[in-house]
PDB file of N, CA and C in Angstrom:
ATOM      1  N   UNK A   1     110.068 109.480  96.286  1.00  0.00           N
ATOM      2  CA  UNK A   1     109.683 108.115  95.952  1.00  0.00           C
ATOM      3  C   UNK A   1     109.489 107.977  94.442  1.00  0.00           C
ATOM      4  N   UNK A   2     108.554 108.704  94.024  1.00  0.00           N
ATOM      5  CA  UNK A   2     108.907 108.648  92.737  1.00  0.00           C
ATOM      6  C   UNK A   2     110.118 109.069  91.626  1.00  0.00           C
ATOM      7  N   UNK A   3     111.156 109.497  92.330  1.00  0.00           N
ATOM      8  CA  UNK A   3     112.243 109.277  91.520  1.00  0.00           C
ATOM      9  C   UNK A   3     113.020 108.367  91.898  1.00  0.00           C
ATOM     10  N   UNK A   4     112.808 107.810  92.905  1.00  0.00           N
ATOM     11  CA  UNK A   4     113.198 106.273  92.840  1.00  0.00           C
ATOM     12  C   UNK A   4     112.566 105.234  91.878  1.00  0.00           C
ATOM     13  N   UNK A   5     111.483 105.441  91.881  1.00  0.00           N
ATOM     14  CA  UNK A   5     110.743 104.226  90.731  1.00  0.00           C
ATOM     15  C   UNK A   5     111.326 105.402  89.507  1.00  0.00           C
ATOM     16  N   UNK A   6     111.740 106.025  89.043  1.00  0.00           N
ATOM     17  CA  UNK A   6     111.902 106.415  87.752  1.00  0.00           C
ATOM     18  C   UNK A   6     113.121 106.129  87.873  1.00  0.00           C
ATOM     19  N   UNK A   7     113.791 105.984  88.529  1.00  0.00           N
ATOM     20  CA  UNK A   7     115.638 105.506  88.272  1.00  0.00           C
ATOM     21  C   UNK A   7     114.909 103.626  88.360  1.00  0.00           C
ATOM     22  N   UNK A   8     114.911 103.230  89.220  1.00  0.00           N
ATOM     23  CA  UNK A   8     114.517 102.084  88.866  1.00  0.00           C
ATOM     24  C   UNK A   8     114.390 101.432  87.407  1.00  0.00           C
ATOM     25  N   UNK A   9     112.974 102.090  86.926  1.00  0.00           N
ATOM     26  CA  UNK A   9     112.405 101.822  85.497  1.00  0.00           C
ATOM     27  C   UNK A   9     113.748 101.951  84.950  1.00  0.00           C
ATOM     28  N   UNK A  10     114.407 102.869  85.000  1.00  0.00           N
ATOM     29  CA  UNK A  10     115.708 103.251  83.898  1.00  0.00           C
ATOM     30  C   UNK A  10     116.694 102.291  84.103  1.00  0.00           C
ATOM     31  N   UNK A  11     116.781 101.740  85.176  1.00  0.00           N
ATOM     32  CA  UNK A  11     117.930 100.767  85.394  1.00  0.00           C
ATOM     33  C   UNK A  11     117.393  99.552  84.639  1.00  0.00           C
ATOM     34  N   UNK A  12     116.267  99.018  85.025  1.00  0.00           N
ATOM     35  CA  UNK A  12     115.791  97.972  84.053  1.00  0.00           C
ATOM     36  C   UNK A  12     115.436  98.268  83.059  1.00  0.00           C
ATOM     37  N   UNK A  13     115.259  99.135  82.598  1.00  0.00           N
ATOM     38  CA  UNK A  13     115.609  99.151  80.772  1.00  0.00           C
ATOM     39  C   UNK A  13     116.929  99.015  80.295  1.00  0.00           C
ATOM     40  N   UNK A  14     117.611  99.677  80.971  1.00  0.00           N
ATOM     41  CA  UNK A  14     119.370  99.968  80.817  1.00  0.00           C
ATOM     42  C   UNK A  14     119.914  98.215  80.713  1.00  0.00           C
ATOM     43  N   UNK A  15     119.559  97.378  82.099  1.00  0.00           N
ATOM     44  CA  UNK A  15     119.582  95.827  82.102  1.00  0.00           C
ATOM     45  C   UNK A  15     118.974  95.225  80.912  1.00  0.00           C
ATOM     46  N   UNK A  16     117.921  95.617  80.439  1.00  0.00           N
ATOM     47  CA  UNK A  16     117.116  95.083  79.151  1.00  0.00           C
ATOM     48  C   UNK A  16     118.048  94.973  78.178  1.00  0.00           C
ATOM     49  N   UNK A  17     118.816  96.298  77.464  1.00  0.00           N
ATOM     50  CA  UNK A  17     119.017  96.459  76.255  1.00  0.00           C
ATOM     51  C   UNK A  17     120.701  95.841  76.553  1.00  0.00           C
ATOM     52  N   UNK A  18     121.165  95.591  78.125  1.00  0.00           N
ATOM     53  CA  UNK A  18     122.454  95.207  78.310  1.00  0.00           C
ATOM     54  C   UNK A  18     122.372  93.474  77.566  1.00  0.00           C
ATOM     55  N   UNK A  19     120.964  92.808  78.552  1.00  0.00           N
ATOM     56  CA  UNK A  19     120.796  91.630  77.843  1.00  0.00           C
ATOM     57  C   UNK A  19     121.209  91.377  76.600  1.00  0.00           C
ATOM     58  N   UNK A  20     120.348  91.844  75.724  1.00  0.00           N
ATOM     59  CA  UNK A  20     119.920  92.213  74.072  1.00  0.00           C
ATOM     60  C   UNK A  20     121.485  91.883  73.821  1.00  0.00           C
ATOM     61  N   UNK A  21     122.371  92.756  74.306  1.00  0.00           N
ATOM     62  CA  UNK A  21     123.091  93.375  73.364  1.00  0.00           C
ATOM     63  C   UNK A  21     124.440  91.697  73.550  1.00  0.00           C
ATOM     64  N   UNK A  22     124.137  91.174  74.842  1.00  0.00           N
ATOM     65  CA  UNK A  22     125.059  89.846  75.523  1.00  0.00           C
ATOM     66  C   UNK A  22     124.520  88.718  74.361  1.00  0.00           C
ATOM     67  N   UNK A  23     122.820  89.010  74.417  1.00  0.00           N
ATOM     68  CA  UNK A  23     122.676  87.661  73.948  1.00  0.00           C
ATOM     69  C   UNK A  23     123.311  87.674  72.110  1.00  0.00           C
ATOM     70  N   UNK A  24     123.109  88.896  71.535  1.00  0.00           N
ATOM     71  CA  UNK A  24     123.964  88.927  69.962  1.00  0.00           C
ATOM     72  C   UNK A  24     125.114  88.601  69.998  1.00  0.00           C
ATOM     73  N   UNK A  25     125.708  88.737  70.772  1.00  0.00           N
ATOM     74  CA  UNK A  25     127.019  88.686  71.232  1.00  0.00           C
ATOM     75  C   UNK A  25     127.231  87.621  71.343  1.00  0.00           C
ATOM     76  N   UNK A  26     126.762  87.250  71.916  1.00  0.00           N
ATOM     77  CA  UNK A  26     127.022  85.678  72.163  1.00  0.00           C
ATOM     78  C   UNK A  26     126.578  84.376  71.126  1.00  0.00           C
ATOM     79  N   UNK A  27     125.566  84.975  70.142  1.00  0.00           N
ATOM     80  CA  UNK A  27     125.141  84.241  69.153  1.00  0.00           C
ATOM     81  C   UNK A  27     126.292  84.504  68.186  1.00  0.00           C
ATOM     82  N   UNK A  28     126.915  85.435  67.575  1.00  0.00           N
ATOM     83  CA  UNK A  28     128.241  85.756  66.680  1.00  0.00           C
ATOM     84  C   UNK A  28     129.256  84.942  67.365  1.00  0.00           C
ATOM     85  N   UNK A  29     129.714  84.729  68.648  1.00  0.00           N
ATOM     86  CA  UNK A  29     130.726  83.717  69.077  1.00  0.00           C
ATOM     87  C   UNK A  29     130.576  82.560  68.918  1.00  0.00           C
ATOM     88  N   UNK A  30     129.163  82.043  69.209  1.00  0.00           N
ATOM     89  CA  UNK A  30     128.861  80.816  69.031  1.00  0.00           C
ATOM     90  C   UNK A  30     128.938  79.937  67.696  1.00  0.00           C
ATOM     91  N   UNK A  31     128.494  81.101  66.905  1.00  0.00           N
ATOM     92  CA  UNK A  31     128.650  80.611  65.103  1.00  0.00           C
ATOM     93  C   UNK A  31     129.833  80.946  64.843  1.00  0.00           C
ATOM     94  N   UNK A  32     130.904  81.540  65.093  1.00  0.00           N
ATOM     95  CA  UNK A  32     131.643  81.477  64.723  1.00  0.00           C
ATOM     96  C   UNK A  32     133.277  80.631  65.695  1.00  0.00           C
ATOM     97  N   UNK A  33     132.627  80.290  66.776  1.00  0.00           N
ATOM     98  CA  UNK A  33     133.048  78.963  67.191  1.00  0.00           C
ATOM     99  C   UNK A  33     132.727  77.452  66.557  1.00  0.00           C
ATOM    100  N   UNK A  34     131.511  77.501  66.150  1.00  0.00           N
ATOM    101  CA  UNK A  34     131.229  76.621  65.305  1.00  0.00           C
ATOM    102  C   UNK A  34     132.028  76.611  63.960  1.00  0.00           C
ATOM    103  N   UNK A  35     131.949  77.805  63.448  1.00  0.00           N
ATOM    104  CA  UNK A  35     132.902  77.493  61.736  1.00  0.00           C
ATOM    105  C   UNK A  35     133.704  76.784  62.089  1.00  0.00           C
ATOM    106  N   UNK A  36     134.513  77.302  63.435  1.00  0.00           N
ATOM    107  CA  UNK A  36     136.204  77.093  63.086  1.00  0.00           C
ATOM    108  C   UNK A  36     135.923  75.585  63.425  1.00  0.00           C
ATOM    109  N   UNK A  37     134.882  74.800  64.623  1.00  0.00           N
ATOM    110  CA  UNK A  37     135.330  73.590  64.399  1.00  0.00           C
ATOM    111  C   UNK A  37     134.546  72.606  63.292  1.00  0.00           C
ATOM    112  N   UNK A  38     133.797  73.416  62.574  1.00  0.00           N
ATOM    113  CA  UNK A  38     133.687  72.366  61.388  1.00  0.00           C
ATOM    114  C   UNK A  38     134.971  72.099  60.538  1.00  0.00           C
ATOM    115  N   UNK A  39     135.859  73.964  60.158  1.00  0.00           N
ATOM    116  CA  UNK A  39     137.099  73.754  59.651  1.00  0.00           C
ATOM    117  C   UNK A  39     138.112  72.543  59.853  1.00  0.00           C
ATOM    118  N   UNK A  40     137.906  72.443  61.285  1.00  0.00           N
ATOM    119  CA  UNK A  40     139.278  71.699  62.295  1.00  0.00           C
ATOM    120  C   UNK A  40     138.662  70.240  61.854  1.00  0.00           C
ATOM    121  N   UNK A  41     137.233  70.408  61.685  1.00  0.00           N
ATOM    122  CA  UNK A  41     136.757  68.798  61.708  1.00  0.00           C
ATOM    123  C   UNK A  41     137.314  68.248  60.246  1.00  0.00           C
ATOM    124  N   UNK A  42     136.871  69.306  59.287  1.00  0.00           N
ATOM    125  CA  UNK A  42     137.204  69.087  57.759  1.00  0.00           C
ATOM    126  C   UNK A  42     139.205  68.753  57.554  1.00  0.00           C
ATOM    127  N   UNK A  43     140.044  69.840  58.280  1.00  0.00           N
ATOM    128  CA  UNK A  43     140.983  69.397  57.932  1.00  0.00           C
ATOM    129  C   UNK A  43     141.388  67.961  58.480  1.00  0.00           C
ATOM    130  N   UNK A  44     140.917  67.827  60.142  1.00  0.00           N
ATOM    131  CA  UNK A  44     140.942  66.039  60.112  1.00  0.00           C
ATOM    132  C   UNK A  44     140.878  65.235  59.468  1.00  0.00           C
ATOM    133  N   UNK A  45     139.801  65.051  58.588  1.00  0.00           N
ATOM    134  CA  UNK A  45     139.208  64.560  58.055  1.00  0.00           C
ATOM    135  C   UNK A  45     140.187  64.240  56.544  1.00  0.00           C
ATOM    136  N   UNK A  46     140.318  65.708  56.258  1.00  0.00           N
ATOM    137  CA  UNK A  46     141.763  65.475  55.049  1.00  0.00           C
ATOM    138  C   UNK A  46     142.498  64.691  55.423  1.00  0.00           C
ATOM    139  N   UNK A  47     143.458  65.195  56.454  1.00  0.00           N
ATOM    140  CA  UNK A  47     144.801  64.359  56.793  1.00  0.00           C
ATOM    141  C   UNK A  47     144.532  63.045  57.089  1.00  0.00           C
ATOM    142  N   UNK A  48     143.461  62.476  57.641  1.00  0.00           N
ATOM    143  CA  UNK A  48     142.924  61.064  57.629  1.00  0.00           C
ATOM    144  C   UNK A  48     143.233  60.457  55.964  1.00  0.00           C
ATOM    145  N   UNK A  49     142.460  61.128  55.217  1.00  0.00           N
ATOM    146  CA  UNK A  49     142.540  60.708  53.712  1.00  0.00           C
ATOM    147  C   UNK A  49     144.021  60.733  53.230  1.00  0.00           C
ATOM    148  N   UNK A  50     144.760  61.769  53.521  1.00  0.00           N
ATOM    149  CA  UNK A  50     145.752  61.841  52.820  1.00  0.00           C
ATOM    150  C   UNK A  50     146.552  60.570  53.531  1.00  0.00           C
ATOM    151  N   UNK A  51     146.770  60.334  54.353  1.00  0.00           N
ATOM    152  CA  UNK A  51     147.639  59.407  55.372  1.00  0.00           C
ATOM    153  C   UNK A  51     147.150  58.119  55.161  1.00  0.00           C
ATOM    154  N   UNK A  52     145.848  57.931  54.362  1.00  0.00           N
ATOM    155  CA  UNK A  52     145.269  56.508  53.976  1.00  0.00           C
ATOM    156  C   UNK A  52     145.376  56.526  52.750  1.00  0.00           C
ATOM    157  N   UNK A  53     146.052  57.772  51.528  1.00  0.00           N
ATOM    158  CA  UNK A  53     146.576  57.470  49.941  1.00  0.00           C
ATOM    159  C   UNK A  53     147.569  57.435  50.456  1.00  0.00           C
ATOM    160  N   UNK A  54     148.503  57.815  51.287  1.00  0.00           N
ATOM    161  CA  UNK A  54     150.004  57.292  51.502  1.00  0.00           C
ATOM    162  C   UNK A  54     150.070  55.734  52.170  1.00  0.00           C
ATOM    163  N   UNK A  55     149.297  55.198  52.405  1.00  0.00           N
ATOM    164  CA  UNK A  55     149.248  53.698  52.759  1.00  0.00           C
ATOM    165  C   UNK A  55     149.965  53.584  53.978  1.00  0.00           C
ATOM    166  N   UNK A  56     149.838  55.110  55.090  1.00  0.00           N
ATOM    167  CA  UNK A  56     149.823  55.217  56.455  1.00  0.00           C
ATOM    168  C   UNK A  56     148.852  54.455  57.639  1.00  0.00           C
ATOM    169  N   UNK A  57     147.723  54.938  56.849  1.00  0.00           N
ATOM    170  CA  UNK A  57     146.789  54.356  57.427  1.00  0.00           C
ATOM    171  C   UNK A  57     146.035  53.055  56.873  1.00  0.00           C
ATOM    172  N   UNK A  58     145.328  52.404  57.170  1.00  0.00           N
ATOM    173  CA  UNK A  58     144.166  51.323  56.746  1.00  0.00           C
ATOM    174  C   UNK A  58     142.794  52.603  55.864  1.00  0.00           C
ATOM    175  N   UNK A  59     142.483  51.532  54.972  1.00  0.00           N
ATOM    176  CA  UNK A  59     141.257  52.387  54.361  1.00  0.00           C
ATOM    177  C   UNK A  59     140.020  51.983  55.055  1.00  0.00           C
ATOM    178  N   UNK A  60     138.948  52.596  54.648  1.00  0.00           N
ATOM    179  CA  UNK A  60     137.336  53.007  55.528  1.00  0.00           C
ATOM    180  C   UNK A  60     137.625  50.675  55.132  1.00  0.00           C
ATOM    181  N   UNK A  61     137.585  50.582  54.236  1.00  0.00           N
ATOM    182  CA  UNK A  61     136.920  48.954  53.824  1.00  0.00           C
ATOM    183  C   UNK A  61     138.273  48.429  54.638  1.00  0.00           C
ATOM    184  N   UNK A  62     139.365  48.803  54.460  1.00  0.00           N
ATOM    185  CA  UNK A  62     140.017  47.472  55.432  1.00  0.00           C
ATOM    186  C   UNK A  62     139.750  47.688  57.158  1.00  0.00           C
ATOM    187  N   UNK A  63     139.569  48.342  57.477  1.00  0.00           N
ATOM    188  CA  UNK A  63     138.879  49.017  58.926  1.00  0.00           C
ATOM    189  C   UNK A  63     137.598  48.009  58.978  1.00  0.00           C
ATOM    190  N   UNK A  64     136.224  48.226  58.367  1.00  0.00           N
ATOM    191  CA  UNK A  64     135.270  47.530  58.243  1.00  0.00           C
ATOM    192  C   UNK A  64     135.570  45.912  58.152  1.00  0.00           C
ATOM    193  N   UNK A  65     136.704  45.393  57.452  1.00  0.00           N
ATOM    194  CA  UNK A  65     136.427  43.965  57.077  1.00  0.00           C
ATOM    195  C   UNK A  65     137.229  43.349  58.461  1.00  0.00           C
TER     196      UNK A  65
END
């Protein structure tokens, strides 16, 4: 019996540090899912501009009026 509760204990530590190691993991994907769509947001954001100095698009004020 008691090397059942000592494998036990060991399994939930083993689960502990498995957590730990998911949740970093998952914080580095997350920020760096984020860069890329600020990137994606920023180049939108260009080609919007550029396509409204080529007189593709309407500008922010003729949109508004």
């Amino acid at each position: 019996m008691e090397g059942l509760l000592k494998n036990a204990g060991q399994l939930v530590d083993h689960r502990a540090a498995l957590l730990a190691e998911l949740a970093t993991l998952e914080s580095e994907i997350m920020a760096r899912r984020h860069r890329e769509l600020e990137r994606l947001r920023d180049d939108w954001v260009s080609e919007i501009e550029r396509q409204q100095a080529a007189g593709h698009l309407p500008t922010d004020d003729e949109v508004r009026a």
